[in-house]
Protein backbone atom coordinates (compact mmCIF):
# COMPACT_ATOMS: atom_id res chain seq x y z
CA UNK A 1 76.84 55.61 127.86
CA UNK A 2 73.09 55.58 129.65
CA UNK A 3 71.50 55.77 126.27
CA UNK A 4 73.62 52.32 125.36
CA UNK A 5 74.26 50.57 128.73
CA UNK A 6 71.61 51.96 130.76
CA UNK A 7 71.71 52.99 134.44
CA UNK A 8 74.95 51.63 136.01
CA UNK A 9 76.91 52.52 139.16
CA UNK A 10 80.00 51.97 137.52
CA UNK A 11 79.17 54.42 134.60
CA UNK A 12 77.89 57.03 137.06
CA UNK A 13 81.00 56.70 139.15
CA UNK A 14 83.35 57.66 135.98
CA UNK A 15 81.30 61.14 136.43
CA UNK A 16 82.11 62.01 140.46
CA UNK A 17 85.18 63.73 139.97
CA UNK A 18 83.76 66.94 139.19
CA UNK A 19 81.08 69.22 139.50
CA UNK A 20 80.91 69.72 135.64
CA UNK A 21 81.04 65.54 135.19
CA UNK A 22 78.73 65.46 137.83
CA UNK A 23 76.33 68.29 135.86
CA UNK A 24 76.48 66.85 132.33
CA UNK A 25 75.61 63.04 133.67
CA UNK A 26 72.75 64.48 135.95
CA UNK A 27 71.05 66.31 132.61
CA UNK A 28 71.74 62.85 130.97
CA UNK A 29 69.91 60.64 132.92
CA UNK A 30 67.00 63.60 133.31
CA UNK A 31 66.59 63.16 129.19
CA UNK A 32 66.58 59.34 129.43
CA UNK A 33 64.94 59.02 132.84
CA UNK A 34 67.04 58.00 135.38
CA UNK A 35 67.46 61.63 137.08
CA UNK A 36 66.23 60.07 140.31
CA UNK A 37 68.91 56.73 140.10
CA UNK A 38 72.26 59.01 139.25
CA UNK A 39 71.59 61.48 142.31
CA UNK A 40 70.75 58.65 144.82
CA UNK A 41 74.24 56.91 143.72
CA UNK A 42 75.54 61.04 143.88
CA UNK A 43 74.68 61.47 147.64
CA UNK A 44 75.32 58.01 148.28
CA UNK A 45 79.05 58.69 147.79
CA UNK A 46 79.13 61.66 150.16
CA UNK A 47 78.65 64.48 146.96
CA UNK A 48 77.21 67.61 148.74
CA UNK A 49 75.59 70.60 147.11
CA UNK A 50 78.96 72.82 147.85
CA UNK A 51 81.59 70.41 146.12
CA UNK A 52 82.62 72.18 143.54
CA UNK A 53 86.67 71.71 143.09
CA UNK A 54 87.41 68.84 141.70
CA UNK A 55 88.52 66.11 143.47
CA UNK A 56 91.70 65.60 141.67
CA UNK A 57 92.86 69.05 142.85
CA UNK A 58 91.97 68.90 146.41
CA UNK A 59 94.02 65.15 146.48
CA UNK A 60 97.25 66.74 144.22
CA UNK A 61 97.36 70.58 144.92
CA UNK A 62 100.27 70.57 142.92
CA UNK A 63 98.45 69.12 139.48
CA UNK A 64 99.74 72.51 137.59
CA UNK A 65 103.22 70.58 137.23
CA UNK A 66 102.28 67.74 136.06
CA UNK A 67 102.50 66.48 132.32
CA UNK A 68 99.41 64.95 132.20
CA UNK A 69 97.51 67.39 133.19
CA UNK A 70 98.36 70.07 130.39
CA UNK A 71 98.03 66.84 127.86
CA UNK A 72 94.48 66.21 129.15
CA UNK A 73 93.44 69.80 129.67
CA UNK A 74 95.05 71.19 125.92
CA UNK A 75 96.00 68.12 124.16
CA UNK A 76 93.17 66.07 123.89
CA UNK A 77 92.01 64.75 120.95
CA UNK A 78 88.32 65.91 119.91
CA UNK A 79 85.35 64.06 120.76
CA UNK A 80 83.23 61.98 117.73
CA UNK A 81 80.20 60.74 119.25
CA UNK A 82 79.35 56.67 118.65
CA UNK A 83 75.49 58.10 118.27
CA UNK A 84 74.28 60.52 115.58
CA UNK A 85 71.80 62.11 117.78
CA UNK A 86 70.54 64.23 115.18
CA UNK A 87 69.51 61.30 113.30
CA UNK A 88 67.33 59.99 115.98
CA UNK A 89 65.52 63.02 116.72
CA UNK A 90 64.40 63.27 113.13
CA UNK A 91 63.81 59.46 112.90
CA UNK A 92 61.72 59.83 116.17
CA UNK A 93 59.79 62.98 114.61
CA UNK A 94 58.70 60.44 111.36
């Protein structure tokens, strides 16, 4: 979504819930240069070093029962990227 849209604060917000979201957006913006911009908007929203549950479970410590939970954690349909990143690197390398 950076490589399309850019830097945005309402991307980079879909990627506070967790430390993993949080870790795959940082190393993101790091590749296209906006390292700096995502953990600004990261500390700007309270994040600290030692938040590592999710957010989700600390608000609902009873997630385990819910259906949409299991759906999103084991049902989810896989991934197809809109960008063949492959592509690019070799297109970049000619």
């Amino acid at each position: 979504m950076f490589f399309i849209h850019g830097f945005s604060l309402r991307i980079a917000s879909l990627y506070l819930g967790s430390k993993c979201q949080r870790s795959a957006a940082i190393v993101a913006a790091e590749e296209l240069g906006m390292k700096e911009e995502i953990i600004q908007f990261f500390r700007s929203q309270g994040v600290k070093w030692y938040h590592y549950i999710p957010y989700f479970m600390v608000r609902d410590p009873f997630f385990l029962t819910k259906k949409a939970f299991w759906e999103r954690t084991f049902l989810s349909k896989n991934y197809v990227s809109k960008i063949d990143y492959r592509r690019l690197q070799f297109e970049q390398l000619s």
